[in-house]
Every structure is written in C-alpha cells, then in structure tokens.
PDB file of N, CA and C in Angstrom:
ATOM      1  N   UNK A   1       0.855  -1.154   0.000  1.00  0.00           N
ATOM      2  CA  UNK A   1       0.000   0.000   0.000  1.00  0.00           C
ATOM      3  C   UNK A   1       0.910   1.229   0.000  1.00  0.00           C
ATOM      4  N   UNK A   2       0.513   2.373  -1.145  1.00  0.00           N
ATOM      5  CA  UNK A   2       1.411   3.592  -0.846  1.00  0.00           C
ATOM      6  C   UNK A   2       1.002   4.361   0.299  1.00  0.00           C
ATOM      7  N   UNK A   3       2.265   5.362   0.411  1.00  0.00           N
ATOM      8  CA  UNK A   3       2.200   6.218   1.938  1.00  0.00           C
ATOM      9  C   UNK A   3       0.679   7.331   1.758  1.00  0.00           C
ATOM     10  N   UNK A   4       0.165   7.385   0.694  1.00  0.00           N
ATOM     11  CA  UNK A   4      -0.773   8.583   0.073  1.00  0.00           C
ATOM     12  C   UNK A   4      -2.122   7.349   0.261  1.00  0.00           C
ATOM     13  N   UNK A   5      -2.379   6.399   0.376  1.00  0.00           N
ATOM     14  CA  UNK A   5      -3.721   5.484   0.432  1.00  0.00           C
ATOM     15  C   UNK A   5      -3.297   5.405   1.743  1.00  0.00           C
ATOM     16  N   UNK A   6      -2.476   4.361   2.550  1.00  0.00           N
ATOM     17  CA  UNK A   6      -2.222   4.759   3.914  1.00  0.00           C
ATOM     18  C   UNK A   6      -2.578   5.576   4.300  1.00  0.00           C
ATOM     19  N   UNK A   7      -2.319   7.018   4.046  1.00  0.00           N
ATOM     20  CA  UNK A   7      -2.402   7.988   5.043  1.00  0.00           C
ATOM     21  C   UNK A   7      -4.235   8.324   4.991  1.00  0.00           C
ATOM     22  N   UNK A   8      -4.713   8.100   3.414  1.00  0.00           N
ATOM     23  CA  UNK A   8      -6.066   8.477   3.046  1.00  0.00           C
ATOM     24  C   UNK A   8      -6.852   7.096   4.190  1.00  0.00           C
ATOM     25  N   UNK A   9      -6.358   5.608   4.383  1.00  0.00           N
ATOM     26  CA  UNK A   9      -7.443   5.295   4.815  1.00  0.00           C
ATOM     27  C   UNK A   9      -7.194   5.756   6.807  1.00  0.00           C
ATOM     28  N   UNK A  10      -5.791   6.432   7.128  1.00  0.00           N
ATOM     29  CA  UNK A  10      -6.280   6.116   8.545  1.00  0.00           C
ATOM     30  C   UNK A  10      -7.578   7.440   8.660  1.00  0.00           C
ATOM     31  N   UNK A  11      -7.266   8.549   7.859  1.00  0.00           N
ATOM     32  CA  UNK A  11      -8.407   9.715   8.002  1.00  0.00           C
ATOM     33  C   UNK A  11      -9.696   9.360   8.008  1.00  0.00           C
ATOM     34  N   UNK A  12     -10.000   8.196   7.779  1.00  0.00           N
ATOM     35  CA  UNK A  12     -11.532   7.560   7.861  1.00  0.00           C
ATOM     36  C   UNK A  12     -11.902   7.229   9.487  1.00  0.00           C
ATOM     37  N   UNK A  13     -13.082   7.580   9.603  1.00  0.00           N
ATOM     38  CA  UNK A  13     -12.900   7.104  11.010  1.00  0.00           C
ATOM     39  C   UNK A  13     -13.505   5.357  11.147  1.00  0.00           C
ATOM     40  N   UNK A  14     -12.678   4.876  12.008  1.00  0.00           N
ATOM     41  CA  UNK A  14     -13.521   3.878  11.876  1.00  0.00           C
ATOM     42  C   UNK A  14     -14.629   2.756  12.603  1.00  0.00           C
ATOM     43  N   UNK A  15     -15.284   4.065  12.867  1.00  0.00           N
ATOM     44  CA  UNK A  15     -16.674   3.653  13.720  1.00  0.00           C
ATOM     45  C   UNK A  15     -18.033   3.490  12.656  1.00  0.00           C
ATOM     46  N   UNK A  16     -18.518   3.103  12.439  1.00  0.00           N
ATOM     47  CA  UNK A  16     -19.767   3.134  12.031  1.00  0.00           C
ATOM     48  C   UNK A  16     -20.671   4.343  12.245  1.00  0.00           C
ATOM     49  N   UNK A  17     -21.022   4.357  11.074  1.00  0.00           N
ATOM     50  CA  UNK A  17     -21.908   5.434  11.149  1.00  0.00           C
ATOM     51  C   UNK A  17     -23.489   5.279   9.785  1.00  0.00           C
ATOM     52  N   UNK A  18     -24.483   5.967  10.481  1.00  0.00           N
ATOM     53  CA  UNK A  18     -25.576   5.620   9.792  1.00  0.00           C
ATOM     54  C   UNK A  18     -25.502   6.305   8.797  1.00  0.00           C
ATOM     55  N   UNK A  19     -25.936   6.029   7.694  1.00  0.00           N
ATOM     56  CA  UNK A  19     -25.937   6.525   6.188  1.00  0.00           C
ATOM     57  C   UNK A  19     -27.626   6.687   5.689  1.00  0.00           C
ATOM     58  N   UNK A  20     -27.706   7.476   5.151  1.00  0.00           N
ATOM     59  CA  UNK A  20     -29.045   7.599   4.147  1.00  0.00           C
ATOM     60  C   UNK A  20     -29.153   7.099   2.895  1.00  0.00           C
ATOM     61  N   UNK A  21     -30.188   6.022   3.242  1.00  0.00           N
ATOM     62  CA  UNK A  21     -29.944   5.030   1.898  1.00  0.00           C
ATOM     63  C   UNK A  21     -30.886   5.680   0.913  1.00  0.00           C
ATOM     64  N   UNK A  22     -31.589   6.546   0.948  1.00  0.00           N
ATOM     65  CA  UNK A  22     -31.752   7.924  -0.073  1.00  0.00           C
ATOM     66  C   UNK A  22     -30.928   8.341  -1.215  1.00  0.00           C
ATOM     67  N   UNK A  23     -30.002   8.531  -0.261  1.00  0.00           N
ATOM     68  CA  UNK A  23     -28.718   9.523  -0.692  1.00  0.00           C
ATOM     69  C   UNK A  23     -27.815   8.484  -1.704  1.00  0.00           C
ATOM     70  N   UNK A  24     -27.573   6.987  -0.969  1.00  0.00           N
ATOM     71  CA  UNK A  24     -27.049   5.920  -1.397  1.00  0.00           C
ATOM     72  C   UNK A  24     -27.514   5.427  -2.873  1.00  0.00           C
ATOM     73  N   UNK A  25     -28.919   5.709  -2.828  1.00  0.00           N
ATOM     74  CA  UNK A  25     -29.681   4.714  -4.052  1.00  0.00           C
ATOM     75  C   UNK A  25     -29.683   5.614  -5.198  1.00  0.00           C
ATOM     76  N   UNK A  26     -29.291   6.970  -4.880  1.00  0.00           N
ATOM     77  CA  UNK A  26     -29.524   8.082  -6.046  1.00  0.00           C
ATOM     78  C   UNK A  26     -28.144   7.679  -6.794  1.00  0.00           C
ATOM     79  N   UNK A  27     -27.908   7.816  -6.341  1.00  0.00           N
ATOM     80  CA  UNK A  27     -26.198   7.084  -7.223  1.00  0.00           C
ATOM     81  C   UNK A  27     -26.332   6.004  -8.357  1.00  0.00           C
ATOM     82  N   UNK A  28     -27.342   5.408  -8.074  1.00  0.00           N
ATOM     83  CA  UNK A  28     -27.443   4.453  -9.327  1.00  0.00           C
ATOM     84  C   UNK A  28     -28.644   4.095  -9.402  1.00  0.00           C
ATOM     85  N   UNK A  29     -29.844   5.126  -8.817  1.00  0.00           N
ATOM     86  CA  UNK A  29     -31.017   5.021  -9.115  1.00  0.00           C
ATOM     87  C   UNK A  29     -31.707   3.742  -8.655  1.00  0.00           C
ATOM     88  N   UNK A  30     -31.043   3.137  -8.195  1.00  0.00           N
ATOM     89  CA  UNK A  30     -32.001   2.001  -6.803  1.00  0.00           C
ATOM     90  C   UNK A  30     -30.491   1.007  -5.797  1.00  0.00           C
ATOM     91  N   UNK A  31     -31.513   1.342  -4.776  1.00  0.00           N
ATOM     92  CA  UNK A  31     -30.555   0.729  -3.303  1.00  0.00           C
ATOM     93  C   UNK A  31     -29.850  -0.272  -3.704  1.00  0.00           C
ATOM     94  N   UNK A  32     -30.718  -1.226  -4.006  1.00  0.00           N
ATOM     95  CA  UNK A  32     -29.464  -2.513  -3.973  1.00  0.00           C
ATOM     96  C   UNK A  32     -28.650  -2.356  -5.501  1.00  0.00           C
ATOM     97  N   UNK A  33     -28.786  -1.968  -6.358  1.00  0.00           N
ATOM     98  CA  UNK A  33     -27.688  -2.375  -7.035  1.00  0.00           C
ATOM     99  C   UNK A  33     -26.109  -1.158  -6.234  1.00  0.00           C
ATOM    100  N   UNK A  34     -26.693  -0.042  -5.751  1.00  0.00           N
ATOM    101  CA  UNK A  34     -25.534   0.584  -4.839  1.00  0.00           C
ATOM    102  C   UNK A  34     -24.776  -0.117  -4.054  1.00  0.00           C
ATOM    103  N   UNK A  35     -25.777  -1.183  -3.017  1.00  0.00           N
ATOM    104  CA  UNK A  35     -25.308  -1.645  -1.909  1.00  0.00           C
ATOM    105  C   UNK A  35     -24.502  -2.952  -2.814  1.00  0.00           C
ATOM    106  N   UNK A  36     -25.055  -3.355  -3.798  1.00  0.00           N
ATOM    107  CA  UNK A  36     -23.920  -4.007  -4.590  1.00  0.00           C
ATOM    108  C   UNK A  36     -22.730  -3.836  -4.864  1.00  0.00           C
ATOM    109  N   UNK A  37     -22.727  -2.410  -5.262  1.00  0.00           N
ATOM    110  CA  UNK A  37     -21.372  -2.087  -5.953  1.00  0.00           C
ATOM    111  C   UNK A  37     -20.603  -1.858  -4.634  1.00  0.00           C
ATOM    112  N   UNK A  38     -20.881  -1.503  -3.514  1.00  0.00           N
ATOM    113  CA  UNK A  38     -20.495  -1.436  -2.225  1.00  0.00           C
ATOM    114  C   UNK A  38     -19.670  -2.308  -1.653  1.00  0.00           C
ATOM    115  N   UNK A  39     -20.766  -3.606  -1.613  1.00  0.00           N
ATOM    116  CA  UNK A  39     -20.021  -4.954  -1.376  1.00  0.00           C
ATOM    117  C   UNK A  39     -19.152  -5.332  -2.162  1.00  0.00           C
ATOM    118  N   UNK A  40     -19.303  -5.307  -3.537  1.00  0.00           N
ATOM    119  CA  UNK A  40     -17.999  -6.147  -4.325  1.00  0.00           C
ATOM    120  C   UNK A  40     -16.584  -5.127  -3.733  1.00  0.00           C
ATOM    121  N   UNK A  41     -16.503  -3.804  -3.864  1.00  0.00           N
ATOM    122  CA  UNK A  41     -15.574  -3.161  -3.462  1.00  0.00           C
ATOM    123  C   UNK A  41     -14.818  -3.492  -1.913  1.00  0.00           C
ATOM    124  N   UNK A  42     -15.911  -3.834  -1.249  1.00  0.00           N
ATOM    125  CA  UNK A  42     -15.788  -3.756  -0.090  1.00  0.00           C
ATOM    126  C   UNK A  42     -15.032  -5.342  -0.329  1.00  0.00           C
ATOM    127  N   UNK A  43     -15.425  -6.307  -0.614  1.00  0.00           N
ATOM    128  CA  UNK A  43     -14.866  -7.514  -1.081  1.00  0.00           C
ATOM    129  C   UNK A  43     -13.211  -7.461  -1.474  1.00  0.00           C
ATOM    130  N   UNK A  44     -13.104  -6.611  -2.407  1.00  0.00           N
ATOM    131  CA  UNK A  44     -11.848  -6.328  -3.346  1.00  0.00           C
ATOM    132  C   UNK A  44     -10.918  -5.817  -2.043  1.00  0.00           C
ATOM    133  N   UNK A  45     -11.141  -5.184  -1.303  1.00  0.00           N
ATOM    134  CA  UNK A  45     -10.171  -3.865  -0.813  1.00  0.00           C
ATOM    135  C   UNK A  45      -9.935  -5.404   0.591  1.00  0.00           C
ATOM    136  N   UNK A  46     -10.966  -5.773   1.088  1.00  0.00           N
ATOM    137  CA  UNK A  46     -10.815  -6.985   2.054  1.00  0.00           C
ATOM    138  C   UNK A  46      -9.646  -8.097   2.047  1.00  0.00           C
ATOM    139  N   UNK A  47      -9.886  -8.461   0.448  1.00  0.00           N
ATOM    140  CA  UNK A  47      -9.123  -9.239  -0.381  1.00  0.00           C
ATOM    141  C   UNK A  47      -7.475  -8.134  -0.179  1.00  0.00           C
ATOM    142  N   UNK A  48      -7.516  -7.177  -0.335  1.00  0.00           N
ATOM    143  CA  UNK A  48      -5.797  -6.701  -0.660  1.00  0.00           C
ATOM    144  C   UNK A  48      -5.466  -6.369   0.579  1.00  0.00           C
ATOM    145  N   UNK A  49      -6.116  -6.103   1.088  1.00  0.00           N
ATOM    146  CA  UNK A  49      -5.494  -6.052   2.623  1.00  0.00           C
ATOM    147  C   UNK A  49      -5.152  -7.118   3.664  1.00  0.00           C
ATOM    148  N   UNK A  50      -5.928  -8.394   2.760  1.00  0.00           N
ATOM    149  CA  UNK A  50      -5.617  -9.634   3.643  1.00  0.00           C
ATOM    150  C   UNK A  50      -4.284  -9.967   2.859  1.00  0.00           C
ATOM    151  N   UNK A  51      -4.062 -10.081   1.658  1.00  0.00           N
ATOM    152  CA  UNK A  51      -2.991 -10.383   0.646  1.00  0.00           C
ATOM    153  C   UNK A  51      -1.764  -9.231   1.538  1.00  0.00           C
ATOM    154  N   UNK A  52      -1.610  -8.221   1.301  1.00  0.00           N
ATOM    155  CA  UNK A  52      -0.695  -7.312   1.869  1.00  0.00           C
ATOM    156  C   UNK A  52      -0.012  -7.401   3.173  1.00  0.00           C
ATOM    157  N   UNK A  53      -1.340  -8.092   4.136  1.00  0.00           N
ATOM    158  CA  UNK A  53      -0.941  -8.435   5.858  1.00  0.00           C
ATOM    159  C   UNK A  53       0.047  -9.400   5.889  1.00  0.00           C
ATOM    160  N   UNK A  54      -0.655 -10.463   4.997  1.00  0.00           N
ATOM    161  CA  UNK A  54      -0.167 -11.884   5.127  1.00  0.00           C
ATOM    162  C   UNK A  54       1.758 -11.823   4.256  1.00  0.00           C
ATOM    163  N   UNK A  55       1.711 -10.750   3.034  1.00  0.00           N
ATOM    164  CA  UNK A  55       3.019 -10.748   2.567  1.00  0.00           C
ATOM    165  C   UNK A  55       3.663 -10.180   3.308  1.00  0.00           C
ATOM    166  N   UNK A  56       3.593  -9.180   4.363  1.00  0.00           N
ATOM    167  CA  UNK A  56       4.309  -8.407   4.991  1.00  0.00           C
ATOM    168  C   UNK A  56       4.834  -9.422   6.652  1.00  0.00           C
ATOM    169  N   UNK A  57       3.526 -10.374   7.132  1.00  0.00           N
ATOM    170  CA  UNK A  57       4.079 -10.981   7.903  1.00  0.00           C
ATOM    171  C   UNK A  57       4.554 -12.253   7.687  1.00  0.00           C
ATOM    172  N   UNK A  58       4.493 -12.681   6.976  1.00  0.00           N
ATOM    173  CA  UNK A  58       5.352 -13.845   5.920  1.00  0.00           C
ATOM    174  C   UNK A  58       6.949 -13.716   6.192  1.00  0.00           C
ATOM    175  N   UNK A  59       7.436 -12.777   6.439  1.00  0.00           N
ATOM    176  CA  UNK A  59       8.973 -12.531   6.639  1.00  0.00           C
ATOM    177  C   UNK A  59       9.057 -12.948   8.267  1.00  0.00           C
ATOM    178  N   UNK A  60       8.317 -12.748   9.062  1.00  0.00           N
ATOM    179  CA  UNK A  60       8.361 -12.715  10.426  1.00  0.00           C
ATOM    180  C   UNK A  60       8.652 -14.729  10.873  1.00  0.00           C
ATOM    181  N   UNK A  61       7.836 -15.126   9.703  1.00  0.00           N
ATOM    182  CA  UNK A  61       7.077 -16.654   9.826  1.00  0.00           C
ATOM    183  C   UNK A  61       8.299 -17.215  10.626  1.00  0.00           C
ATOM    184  N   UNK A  62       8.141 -18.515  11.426  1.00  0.00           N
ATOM    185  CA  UNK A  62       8.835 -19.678  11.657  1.00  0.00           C
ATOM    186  C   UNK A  62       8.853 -20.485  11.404  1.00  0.00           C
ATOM    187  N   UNK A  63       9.655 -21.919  11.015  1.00  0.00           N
ATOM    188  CA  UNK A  63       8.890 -22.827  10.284  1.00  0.00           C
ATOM    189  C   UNK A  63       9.761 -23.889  11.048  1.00  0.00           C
ATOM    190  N   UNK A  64       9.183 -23.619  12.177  1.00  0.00           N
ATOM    191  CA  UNK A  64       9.604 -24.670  12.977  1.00  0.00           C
ATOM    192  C   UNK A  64       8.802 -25.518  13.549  1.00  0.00           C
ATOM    193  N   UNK A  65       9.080 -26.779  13.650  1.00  0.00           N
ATOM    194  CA  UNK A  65       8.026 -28.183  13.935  1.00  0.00           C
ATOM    195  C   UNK A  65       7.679 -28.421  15.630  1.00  0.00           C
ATOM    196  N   UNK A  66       8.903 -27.641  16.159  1.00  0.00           N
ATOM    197  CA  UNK A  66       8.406 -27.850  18.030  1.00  0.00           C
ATOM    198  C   UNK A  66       8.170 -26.719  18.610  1.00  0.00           C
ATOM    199  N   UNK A  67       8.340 -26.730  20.106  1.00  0.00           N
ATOM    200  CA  UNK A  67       7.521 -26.494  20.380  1.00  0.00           C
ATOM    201  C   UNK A  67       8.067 -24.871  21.470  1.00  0.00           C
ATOM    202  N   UNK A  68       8.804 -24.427  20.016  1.00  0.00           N
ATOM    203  CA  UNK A  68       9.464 -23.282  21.422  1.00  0.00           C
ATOM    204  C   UNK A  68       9.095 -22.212  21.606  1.00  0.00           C
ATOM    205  N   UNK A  69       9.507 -21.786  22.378  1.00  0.00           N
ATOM    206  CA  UNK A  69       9.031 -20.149  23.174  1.00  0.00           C
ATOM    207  C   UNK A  69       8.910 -19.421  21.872  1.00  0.00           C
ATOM    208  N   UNK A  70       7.870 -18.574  21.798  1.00  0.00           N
ATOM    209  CA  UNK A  70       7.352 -17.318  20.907  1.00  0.00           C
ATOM    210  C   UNK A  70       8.257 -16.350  20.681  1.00  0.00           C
ATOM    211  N   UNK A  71       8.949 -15.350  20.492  1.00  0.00           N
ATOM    212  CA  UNK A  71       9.607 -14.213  20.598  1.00  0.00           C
ATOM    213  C   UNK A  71       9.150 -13.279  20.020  1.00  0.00           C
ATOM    214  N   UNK A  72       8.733 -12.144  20.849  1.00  0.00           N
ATOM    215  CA  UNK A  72       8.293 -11.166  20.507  1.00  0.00           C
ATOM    216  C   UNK A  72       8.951 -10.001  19.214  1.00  0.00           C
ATOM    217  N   UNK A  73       8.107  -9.620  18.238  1.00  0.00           N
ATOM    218  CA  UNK A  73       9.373  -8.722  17.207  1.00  0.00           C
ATOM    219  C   UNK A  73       8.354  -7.572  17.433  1.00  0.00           C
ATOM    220  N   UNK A  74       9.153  -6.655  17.576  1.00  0.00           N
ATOM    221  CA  UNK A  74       8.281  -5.387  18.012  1.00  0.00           C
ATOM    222  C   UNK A  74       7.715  -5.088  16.149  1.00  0.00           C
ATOM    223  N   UNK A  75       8.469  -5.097  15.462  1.00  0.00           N
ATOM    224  CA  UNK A  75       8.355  -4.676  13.952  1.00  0.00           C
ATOM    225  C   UNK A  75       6.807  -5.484  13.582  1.00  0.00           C
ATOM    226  N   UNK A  76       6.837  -6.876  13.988  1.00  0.00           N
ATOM    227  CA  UNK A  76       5.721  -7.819  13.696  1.00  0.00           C
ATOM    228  C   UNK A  76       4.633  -7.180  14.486  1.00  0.00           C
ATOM    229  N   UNK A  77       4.869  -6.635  15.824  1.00  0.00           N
ATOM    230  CA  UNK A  77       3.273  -6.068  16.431  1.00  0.00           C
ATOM    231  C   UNK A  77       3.176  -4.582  16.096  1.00  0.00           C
ATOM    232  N   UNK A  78       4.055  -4.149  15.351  1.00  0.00           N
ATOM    233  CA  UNK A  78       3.550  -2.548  15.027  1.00  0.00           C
ATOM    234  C   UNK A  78       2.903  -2.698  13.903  1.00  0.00           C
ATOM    235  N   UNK A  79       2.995  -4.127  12.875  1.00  0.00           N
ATOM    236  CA  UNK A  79       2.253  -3.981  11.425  1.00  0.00           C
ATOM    237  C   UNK A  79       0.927  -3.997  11.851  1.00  0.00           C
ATOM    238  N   UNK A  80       0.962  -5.298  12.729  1.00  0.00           N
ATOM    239  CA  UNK A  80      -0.426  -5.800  13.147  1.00  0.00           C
ATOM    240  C   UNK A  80      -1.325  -4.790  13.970  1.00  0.00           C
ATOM    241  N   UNK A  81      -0.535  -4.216  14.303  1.00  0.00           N
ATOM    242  CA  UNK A  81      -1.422  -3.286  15.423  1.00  0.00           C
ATOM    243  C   UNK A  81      -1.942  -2.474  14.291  1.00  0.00           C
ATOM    244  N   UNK A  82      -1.164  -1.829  13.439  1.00  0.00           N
ATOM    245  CA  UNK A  82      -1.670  -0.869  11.741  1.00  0.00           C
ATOM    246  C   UNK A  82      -2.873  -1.259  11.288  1.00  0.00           C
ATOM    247  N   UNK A  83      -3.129  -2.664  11.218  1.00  0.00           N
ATOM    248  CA  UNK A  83      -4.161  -3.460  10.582  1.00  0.00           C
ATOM    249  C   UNK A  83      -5.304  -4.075  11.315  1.00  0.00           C
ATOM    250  N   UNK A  84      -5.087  -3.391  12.648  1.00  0.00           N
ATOM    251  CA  UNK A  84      -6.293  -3.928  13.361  1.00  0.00           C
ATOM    252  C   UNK A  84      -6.859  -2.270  13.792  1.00  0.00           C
ATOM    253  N   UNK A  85      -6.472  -1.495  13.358  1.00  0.00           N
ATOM    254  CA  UNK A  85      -6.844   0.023  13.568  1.00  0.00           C
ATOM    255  C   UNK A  85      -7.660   0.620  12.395  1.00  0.00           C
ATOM    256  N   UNK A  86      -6.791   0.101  10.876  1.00  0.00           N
ATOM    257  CA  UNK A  86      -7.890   0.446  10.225  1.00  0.00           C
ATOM    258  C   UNK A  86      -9.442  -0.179   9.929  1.00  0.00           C
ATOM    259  N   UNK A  87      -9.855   0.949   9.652  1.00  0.00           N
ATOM    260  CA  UNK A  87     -11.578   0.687   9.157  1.00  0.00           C
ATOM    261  C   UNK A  87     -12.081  -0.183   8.585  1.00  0.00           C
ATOM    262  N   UNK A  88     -13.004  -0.760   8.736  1.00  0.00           N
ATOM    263  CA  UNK A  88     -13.195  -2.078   8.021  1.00  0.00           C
ATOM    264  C   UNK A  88     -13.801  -1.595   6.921  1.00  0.00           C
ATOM    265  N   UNK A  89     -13.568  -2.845   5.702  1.00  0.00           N
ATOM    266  CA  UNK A  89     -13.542  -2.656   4.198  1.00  0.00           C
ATOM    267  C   UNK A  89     -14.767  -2.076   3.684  1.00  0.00           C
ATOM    268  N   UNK A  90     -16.256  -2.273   4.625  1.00  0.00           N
ATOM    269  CA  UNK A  90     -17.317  -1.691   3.882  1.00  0.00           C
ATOM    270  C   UNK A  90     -17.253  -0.343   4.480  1.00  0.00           C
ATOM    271  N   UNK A  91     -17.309  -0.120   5.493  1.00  0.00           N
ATOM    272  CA  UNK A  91     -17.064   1.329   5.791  1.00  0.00           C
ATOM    273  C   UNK A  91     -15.989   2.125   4.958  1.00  0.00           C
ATOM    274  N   UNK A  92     -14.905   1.600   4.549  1.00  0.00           N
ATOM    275  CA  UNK A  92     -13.883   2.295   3.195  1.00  0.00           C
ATOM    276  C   UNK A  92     -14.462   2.146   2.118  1.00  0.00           C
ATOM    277  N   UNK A  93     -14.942   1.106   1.583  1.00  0.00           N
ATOM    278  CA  UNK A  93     -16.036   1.360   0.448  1.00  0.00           C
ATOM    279  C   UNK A  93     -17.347   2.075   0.351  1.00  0.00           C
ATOM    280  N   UNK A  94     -17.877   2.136   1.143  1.00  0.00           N
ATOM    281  CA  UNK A  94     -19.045   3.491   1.383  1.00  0.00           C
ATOM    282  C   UNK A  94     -18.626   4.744   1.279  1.00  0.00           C
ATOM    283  N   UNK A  95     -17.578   4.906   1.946  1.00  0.00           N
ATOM    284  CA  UNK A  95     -16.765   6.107   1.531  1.00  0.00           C
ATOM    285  C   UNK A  95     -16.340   6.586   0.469  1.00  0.00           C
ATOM    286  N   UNK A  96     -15.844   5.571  -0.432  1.00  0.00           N
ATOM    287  CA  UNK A  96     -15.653   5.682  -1.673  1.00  0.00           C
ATOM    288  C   UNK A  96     -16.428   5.970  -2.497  1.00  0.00           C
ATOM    289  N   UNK A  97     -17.562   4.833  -2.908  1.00  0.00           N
ATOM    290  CA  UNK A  97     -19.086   5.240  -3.210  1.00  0.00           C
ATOM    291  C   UNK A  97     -19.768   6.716  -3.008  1.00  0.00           C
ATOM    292  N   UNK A  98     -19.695   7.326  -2.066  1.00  0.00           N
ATOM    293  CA  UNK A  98     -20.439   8.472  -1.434  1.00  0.00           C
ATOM    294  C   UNK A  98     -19.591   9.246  -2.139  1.00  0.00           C
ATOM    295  N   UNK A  99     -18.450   9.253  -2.217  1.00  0.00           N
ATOM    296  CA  UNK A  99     -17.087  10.078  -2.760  1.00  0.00           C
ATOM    297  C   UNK A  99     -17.096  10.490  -4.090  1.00  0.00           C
ATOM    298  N   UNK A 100     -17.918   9.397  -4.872  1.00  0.00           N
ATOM    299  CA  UNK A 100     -17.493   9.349  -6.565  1.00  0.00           C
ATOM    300  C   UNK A 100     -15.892   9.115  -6.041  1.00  0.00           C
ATOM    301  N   UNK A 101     -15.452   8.048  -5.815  1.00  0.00           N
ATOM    302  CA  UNK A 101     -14.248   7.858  -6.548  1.00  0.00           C
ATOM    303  C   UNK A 101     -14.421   6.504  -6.674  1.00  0.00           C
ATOM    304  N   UNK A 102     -15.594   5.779  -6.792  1.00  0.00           N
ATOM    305  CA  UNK A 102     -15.418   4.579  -7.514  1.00  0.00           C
ATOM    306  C   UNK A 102     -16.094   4.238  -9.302  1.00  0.00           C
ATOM    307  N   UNK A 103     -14.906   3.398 -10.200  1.00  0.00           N
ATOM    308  CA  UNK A 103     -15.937   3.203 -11.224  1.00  0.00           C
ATOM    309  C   UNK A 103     -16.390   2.110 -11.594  1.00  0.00           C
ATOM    310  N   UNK A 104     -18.066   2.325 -11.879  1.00  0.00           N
ATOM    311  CA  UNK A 104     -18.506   1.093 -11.848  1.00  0.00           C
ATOM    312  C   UNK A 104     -19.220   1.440 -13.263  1.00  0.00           C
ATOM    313  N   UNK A 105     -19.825   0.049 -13.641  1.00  0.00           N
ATOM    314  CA  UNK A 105     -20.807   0.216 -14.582  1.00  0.00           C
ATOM    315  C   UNK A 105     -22.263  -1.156 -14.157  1.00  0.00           C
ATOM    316  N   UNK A 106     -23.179  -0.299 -14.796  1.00  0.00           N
ATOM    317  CA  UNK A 106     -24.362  -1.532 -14.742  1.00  0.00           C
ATOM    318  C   UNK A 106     -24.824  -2.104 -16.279  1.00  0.00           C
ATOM    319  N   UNK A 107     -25.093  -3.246 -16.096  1.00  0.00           N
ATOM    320  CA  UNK A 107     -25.916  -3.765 -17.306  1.00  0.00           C
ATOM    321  C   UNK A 107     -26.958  -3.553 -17.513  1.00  0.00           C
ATOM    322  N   UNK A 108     -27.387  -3.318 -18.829  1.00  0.00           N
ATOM    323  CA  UNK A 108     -28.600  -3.000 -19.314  1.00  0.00           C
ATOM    324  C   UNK A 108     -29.665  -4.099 -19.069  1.00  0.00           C
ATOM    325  N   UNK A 109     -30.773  -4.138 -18.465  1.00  0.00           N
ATOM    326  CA  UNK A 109     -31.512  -5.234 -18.880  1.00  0.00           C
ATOM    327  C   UNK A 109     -31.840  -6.056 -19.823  1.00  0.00           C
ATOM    328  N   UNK A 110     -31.478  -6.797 -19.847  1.00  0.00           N
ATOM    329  CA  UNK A 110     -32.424  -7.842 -21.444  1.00  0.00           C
ATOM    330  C   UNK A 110     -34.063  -7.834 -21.393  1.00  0.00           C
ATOM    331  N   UNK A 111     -34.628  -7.953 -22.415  1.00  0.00           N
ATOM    332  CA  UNK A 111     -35.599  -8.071 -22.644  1.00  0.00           C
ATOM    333  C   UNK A 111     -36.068  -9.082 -22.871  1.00  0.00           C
ATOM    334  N   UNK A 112     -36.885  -9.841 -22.427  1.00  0.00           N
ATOM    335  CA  UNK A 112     -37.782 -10.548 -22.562  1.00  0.00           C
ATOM    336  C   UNK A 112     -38.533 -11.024 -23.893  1.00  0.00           C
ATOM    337  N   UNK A 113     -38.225 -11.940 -24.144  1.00  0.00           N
ATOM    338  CA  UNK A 113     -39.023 -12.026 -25.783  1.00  0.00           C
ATOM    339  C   UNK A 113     -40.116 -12.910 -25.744  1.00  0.00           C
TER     340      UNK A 113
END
C-alpha cells in the first residue's frame, strides 16, 4: 500500500456510522444495485489487505516443527497493530461510493421475448 492510500485510509474514522440510503440509491437510481457495488468493493479492498498483511508478515514466519518459546518482534506487532486500527472494508467502500471515486458500470436489462 502507498504512503498517500495509507495515510487516506487512517483519516476515515472507523466507527460506524448511519448513512441515508436515499442519498445511497440516487447514485445508481435504486438501493441494492448501490449496496452491490459497495459490497464487491468492499470484497476487493478486504481481499488486498488480507494479501498485503499476510506478505508483509510472511517474513516474520517460523517454520519450525516444536515447540518453542514465541519471541516477541516489536516490527511484527507494530504492522499488526496498523491493521487492526484500520476501518473495516465496507465502511472504506461506502466512503468511496459516497465520494465518486469509484468506477462502476451496470448492465442494461435484457428483454424478454
């Protein structure tokens, strides 16, 4: 993740907060296909942040078969601590959504013959 998305997602807060699904559905002219585009994003960003955690603590790994004492790496609990602070993925994707900075497209209906 760059230092400029980093820094953009800690500014999110990350408490929950109620939204107007009004406001939500005007965006693409009905609720659920919004709350769609919501979730897949929210999906995607879930997905790179689990990929990113796991490459970054991958270096830390042990790959040892018994059974020994743990050792603490301060470097290993400052990532983790990073990643248990930020916002969770639908709350960063709502944000986004609400933002216009996501692009999506919808399909046209088929017709019925």
């Amino acid at each position: 993740m760059d230092k400029t998305k980093r820094m953009k997602l800690t500014q999110i807060a990350p408490v929950l907060e109620t939204q107007n699904l009004q406001a939500i559905g005007q965006k693409t002219n009905n609720v659920y296909e919004s709350l769609y585009v919501i979730a897949r994003r929210a999906n995607q960003i879930s997905r790179d942040i689990k990929e990113e955690l796991h490459s970054k603590l991958e270096d830390f790994a042990t790959h040892n078969d018994g059974y020994e004492e743990i050792q603490e790496n301060r470097e290993q609990i400052e990532i983790s601590k990073f990643y248990e602070k930020l916002p969770h993925p639908t709350i960063i994707a709502t944000k986004e959504f609400m933002s216009d900075e996501l692009n999506y497209r919808t399909q046209e209906p088929v017709a019925a013959e």
